[in-house]
C-alpha atoms as a PDB file:
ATOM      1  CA  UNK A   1     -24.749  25.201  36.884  1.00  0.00           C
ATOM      2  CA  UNK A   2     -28.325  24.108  36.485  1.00  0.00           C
ATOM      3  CA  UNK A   3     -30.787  25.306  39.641  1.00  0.00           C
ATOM      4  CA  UNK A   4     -34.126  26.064  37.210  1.00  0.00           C
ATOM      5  CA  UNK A   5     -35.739  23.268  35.255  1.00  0.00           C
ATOM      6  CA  UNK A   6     -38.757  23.162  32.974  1.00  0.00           C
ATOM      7  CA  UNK A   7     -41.440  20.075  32.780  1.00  0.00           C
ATOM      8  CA  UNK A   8     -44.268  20.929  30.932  1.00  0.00           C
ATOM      9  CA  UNK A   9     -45.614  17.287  29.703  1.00  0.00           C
ATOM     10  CA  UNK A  10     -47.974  15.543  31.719  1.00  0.00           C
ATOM     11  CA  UNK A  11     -47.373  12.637  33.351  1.00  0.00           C
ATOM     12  CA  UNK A  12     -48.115   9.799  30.634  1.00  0.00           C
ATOM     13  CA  UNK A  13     -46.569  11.654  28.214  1.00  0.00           C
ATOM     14  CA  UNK A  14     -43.430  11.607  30.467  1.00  0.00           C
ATOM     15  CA  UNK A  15     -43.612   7.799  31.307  1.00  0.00           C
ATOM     16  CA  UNK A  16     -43.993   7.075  27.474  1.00  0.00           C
ATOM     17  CA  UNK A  17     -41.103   8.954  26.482  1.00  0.00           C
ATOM     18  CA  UNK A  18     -38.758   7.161  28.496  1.00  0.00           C
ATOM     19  CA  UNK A  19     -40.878   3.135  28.662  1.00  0.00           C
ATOM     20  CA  UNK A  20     -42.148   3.168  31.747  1.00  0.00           C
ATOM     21  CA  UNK A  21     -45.908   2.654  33.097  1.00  0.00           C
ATOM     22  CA  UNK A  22     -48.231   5.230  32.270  1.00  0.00           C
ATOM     23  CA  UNK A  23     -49.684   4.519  35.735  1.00  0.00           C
ATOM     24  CA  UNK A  24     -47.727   6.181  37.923  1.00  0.00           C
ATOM     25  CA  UNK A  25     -48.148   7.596  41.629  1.00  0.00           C
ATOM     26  CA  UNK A  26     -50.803  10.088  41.484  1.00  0.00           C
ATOM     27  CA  UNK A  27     -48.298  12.680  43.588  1.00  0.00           C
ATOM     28  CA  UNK A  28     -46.247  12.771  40.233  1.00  0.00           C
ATOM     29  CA  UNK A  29     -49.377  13.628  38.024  1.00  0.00           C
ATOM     30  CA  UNK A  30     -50.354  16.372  39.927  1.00  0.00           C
ATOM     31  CA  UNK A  31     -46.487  17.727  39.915  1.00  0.00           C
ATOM     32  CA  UNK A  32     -46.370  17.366  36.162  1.00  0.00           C
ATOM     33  CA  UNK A  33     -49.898  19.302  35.530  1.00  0.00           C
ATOM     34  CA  UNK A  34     -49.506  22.104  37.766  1.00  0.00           C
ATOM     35  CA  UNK A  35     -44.870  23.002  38.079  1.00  0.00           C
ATOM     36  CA  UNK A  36     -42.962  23.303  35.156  1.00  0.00           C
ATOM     37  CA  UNK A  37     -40.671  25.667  37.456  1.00  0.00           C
ATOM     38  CA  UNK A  38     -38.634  23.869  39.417  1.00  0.00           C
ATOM     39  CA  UNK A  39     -36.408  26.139  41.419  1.00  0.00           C
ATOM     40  CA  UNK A  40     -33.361  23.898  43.351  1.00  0.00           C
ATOM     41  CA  UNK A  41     -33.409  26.196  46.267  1.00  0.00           C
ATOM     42  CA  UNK A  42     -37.119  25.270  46.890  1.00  0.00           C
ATOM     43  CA  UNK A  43     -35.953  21.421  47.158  1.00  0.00           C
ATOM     44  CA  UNK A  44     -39.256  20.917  44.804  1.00  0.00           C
ATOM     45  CA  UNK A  45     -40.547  17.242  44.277  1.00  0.00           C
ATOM     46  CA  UNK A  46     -39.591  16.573  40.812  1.00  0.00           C
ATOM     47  CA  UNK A  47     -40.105  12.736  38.847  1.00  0.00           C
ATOM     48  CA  UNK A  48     -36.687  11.588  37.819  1.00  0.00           C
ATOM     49  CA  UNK A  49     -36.215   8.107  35.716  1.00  0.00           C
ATOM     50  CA  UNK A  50     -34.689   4.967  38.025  1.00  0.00           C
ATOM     51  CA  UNK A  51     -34.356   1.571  37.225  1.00  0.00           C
ATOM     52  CA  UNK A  52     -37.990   1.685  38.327  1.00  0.00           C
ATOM     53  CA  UNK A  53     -40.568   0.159  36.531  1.00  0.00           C
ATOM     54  CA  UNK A  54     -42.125   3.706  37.622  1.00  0.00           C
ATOM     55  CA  UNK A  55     -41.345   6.947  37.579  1.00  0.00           C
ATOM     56  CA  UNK A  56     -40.142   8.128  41.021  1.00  0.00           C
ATOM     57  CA  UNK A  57     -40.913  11.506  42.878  1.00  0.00           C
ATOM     58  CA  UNK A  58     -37.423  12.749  45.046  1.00  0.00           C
ATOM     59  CA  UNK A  59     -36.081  16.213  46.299  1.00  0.00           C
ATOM     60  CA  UNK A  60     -33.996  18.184  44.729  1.00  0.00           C
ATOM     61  CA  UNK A  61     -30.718  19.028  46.925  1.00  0.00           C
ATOM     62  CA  UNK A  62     -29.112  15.585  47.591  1.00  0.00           C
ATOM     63  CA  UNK A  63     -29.049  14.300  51.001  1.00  0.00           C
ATOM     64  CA  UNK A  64     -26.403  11.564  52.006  1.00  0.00           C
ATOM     65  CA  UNK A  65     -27.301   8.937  54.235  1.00  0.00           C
ATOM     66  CA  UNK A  66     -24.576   9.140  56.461  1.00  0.00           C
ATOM     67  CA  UNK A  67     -25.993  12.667  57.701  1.00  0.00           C
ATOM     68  CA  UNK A  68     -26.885  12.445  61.510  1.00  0.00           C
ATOM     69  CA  UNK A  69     -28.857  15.165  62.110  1.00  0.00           C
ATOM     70  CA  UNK A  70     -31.670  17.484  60.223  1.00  0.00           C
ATOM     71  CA  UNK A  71     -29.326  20.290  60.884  1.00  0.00           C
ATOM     72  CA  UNK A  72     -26.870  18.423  58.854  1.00  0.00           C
ATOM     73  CA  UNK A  73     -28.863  17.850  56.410  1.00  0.00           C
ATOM     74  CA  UNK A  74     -30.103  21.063  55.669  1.00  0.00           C
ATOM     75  CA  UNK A  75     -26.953  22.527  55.702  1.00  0.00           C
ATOM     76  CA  UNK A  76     -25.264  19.515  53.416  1.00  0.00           C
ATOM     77  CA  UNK A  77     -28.223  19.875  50.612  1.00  0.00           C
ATOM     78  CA  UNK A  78     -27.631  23.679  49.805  1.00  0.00           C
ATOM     79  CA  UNK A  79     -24.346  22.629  48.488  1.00  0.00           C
ATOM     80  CA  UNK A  80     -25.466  19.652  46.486  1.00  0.00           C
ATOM     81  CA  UNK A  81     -27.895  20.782  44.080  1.00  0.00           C
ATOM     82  CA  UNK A  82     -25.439  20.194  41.565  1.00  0.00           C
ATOM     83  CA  UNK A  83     -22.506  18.066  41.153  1.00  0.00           C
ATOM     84  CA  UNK A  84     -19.526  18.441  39.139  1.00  0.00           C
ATOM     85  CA  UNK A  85     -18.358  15.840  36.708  1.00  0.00           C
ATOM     86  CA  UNK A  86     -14.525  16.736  37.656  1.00  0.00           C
ATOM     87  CA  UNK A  87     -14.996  15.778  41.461  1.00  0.00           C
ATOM     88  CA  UNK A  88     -18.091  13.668  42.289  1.00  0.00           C
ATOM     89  CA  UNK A  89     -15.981  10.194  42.311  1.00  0.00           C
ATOM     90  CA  UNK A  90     -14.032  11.688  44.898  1.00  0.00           C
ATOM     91  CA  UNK A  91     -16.348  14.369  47.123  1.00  0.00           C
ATOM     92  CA  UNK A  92     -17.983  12.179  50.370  1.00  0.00           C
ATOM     93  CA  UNK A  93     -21.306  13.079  49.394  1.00  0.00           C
ATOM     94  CA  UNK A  94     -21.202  11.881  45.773  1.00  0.00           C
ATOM     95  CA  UNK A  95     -19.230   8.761  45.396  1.00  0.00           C
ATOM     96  CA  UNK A  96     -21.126   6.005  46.765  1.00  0.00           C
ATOM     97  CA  UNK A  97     -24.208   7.448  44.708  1.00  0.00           C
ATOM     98  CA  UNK A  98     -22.620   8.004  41.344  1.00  0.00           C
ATOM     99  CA  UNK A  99     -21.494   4.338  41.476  1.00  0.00           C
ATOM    100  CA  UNK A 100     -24.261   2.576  41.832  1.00  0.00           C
ATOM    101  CA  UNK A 101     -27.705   5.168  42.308  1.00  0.00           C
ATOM    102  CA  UNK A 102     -27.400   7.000  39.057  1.00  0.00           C
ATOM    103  CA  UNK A 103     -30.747   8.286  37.616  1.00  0.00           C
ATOM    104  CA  UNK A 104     -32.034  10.430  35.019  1.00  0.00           C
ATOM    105  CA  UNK A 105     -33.899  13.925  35.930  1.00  0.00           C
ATOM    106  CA  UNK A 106     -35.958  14.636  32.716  1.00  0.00           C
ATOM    107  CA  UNK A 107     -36.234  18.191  31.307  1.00  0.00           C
ATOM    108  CA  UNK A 108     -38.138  20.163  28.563  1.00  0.00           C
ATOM    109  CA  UNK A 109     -35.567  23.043  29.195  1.00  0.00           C
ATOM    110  CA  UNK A 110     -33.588  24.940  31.734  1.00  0.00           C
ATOM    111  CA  UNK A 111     -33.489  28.592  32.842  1.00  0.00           C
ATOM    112  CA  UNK A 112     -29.918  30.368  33.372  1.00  0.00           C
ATOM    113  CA  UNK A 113     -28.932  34.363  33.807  1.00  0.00           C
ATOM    114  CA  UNK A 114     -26.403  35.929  31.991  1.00  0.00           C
ATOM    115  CA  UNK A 115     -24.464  38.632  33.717  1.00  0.00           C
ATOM    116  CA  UNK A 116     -23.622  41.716  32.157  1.00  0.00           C
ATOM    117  CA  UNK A 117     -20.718  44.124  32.485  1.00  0.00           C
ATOM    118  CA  UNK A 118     -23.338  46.612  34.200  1.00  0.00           C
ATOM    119  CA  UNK A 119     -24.310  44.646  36.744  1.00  0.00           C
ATOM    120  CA  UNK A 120     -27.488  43.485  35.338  1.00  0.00           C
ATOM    121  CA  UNK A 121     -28.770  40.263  34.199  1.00  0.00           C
ATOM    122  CA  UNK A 122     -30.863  38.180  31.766  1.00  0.00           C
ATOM    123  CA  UNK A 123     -32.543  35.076  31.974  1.00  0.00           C
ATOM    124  CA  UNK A 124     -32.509  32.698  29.146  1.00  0.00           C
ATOM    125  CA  UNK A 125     -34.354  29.920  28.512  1.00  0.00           C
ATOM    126  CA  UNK A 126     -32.186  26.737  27.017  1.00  0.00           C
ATOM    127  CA  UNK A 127     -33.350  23.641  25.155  1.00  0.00           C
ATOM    128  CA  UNK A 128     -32.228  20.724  23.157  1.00  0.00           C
ATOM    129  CA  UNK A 129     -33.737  21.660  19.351  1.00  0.00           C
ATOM    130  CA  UNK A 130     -34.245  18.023  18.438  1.00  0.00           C
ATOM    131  CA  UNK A 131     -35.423  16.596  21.545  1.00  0.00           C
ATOM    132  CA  UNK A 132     -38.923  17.503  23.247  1.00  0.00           C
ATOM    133  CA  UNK A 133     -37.785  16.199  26.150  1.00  0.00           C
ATOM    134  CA  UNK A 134     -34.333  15.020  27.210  1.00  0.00           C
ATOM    135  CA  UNK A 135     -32.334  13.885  29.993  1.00  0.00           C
ATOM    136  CA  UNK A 136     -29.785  15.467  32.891  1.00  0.00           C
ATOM    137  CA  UNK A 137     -27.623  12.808  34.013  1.00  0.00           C
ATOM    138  CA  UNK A 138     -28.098  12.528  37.842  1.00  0.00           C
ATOM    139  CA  UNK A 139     -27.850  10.126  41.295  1.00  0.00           C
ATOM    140  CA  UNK A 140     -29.696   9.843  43.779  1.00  0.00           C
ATOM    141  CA  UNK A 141     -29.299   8.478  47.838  1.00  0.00           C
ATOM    142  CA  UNK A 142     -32.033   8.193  50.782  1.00  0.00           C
ATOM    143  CA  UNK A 143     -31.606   9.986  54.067  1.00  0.00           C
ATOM    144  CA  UNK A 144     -33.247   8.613  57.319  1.00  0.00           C
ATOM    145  CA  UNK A 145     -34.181  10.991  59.701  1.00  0.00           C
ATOM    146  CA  UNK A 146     -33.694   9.419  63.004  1.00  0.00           C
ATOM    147  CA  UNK A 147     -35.412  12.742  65.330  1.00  0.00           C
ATOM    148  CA  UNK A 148     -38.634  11.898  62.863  1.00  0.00           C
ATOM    149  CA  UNK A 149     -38.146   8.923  61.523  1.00  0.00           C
ATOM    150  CA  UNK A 150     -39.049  10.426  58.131  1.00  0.00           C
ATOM    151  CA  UNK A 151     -36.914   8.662  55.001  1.00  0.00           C
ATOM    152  CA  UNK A 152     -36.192  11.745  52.457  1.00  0.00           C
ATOM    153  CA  UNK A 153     -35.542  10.952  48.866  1.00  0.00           C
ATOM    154  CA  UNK A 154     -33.073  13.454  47.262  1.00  0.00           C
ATOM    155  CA  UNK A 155     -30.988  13.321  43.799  1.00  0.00           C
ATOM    156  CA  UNK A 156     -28.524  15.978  42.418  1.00  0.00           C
ATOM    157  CA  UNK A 157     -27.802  16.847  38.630  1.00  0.00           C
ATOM    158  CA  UNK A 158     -24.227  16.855  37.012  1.00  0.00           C
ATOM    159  CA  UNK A 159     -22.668  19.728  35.781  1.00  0.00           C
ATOM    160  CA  UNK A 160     -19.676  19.632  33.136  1.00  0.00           C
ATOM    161  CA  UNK A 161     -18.156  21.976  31.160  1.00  0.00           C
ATOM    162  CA  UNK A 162     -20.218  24.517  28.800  1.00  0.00           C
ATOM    163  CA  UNK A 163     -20.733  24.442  25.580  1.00  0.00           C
ATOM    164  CA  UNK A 164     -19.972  27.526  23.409  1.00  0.00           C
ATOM    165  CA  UNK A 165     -24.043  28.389  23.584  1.00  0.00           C
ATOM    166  CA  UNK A 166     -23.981  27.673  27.121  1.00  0.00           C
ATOM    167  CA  UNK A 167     -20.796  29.404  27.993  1.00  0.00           C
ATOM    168  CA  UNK A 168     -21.864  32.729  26.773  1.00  0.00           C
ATOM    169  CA  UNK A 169     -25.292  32.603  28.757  1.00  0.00           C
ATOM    170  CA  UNK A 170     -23.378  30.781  31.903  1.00  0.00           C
ATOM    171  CA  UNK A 171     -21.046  33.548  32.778  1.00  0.00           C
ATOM    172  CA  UNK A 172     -21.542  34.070  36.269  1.00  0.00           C
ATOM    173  CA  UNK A 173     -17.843  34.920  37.454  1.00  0.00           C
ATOM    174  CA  UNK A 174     -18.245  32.939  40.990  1.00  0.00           C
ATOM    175  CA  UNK A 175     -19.014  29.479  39.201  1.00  0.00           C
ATOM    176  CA  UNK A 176     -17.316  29.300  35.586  1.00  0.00           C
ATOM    177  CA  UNK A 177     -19.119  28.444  32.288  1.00  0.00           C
ATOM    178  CA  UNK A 178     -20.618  25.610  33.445  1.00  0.00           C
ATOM    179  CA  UNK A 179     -24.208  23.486  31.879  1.00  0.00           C
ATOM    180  CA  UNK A 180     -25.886  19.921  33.392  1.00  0.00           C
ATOM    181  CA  UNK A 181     -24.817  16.898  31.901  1.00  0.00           C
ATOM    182  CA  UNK A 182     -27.589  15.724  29.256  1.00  0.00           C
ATOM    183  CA  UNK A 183     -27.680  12.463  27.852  1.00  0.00           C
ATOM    184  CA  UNK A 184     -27.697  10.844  24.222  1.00  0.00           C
ATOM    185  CA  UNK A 185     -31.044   8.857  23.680  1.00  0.00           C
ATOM    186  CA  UNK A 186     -29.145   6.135  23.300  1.00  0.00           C
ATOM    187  CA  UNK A 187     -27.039   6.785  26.473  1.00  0.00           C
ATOM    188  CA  UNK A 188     -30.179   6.725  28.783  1.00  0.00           C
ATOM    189  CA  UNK A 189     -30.912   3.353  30.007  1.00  0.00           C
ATOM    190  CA  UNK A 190     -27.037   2.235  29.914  1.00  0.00           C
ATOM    191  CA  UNK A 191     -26.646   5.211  32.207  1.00  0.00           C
ATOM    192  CA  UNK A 192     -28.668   3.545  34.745  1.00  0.00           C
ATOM    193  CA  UNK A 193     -27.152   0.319  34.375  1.00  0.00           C
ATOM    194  CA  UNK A 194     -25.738  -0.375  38.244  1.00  0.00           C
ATOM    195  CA  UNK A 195     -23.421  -2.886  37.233  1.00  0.00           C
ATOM    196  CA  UNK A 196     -21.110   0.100  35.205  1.00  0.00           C
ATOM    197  CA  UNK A 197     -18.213   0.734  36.314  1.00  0.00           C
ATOM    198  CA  UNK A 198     -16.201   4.310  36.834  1.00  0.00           C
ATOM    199  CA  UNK A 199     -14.586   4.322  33.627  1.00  0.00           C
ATOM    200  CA  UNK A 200     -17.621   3.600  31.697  1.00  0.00           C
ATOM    201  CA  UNK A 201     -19.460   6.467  33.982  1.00  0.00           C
ATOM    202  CA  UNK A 202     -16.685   9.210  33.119  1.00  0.00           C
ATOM    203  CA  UNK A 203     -16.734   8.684  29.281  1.00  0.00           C
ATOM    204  CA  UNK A 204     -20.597   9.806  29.697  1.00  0.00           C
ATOM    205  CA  UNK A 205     -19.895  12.946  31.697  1.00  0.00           C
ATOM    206  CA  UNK A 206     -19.779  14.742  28.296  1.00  0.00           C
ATOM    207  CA  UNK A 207     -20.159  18.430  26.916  1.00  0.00           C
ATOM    208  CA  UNK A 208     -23.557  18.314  24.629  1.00  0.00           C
ATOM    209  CA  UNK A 209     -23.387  19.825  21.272  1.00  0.00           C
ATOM    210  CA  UNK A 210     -24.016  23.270  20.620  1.00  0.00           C
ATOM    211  CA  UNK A 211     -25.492  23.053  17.361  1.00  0.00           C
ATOM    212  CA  UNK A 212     -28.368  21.030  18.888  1.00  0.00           C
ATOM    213  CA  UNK A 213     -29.330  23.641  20.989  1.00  0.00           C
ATOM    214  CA  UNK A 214     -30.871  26.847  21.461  1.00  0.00           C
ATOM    215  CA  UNK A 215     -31.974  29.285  23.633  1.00  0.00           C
ATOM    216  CA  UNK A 216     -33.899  32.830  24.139  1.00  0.00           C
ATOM    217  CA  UNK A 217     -34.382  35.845  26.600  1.00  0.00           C
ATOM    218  CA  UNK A 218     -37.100  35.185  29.002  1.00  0.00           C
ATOM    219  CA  UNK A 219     -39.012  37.746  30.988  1.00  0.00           C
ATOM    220  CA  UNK A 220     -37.381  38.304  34.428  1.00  0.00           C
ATOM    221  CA  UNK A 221     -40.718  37.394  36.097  1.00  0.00           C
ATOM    222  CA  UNK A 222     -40.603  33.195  34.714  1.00  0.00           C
ATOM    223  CA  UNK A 223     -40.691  31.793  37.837  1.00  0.00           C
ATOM    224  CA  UNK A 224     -43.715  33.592  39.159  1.00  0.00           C
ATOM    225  CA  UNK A 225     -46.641  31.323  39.630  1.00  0.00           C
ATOM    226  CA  UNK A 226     -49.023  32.371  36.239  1.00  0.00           C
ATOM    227  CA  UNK A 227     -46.310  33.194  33.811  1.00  0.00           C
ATOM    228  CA  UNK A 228     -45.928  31.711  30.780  1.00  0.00           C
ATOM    229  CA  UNK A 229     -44.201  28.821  30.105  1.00  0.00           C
ATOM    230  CA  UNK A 230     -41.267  29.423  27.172  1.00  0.00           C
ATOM    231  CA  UNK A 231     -41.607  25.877  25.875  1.00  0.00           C
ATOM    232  CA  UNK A 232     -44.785  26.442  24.537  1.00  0.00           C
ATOM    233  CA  UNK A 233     -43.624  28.813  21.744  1.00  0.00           C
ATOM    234  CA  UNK A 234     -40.947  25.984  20.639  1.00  0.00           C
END
């Protein structure tokens, strides 16, 4: 699964890498200079990559907009953090979105805990060797809130399933050897092409190559607010 992120370029940098304006809502700046940490559970604002001429700013924990209620809704998002690849043209929550709201959630690494036969665990921190930052395939949706009238903007990151890397460190016995979907370069800006159609979607829901990652043990304390960040020693 993937419920930790890491963002640790600043905001221009971030709009360069993937050709959008450098100018971008000052909310996103100040998430990009002060959280690299983003925890799912938290429903953070994090900036994914849209169609957009500019980078947006949405929750994390997708809410659909057929919810009625905030109860609803707060009950729907803790299950939609993630999505898997193998159901999400077919679960109600997922596939209007994945048709036709598909965006791109961009990462500097991820954080994952690997259980061990004591009953212990480690976190690891994962990364793409050859890319400073890369890209979690993702979709979003927009929820109105009719007691508030509050609209909430929420996406939810792919899951497939793990590499041999991945699978080792992803071994949590309740959820399978599972890792986010990341995208090729060269898959990015075809992935948010709205006019694709299913077919061309699935064939992108790919395992990423081991051998183009890597990953290390992380202090248990990483997503305390003052620890260091584990992309800096990359």
């Amino acid at each position: 699964m993937c419920f930790y992120n890491s963002m640790s370029k600043k905001a221009q940098q971030l709009a360069a890498r993937y050709g959008r304006k450098s100018d971008i809502i000052e909310i996103a700046k100040e998430i990009l200079e002060e959280q690299y940490r983003q925890a799912a559970f938290t429903n953070p604002d994090c900036a994914i990559v849209t169609t957009s001429e500019e980078l947006e700013v949405r929750k994390w924990g997708l809410i659909p907009f057929w919810c009625k209620t905030e109860e609803d809704a707060v009950k729907m998002r803790k299950f939609t953090y993630n999505a898997r690849s193998e159901t999400v043209f077919e679960l109600p929550s997922f596939r209007g979105p994945i048709l036709s709201k598909r965006c791109i959630v961009p990462s500097t690494g991820y954080f994952e805990w690997h259980h061990k036969i004591d009953g212990t665990k480690t976190p690891y921190f994962i990364f793409v060797k050859d890319l400073e930052i890369f890209s979690f395939a993702g979709f979003y949706d927009s929820w109105l809130n009719k007691q508030t009238g509050e609209v909430i903007n929420t996406f939810s990151i792919l899951t497939t399933q793990a590499n041999e890397l991945t699978g080792f460190i992803h071994n949590n016995p309740k959820t399978g050897n599972r890792m986010p979907v990341i995208l090729e370069p060269e898959q990015e800006e075809r992935w948010l092409d709205p006019a694709l159609k299913r077919p061309e979607i699935a064939s992108m829901l790919r395992t990423f190559d081991a051998e183009r990652m890597d990953a290390r043990t992380i202090k248990n304390d990483f997503l305390k607010k003052g620890s260091k960040d584990p992309s800096i020693l990359l």
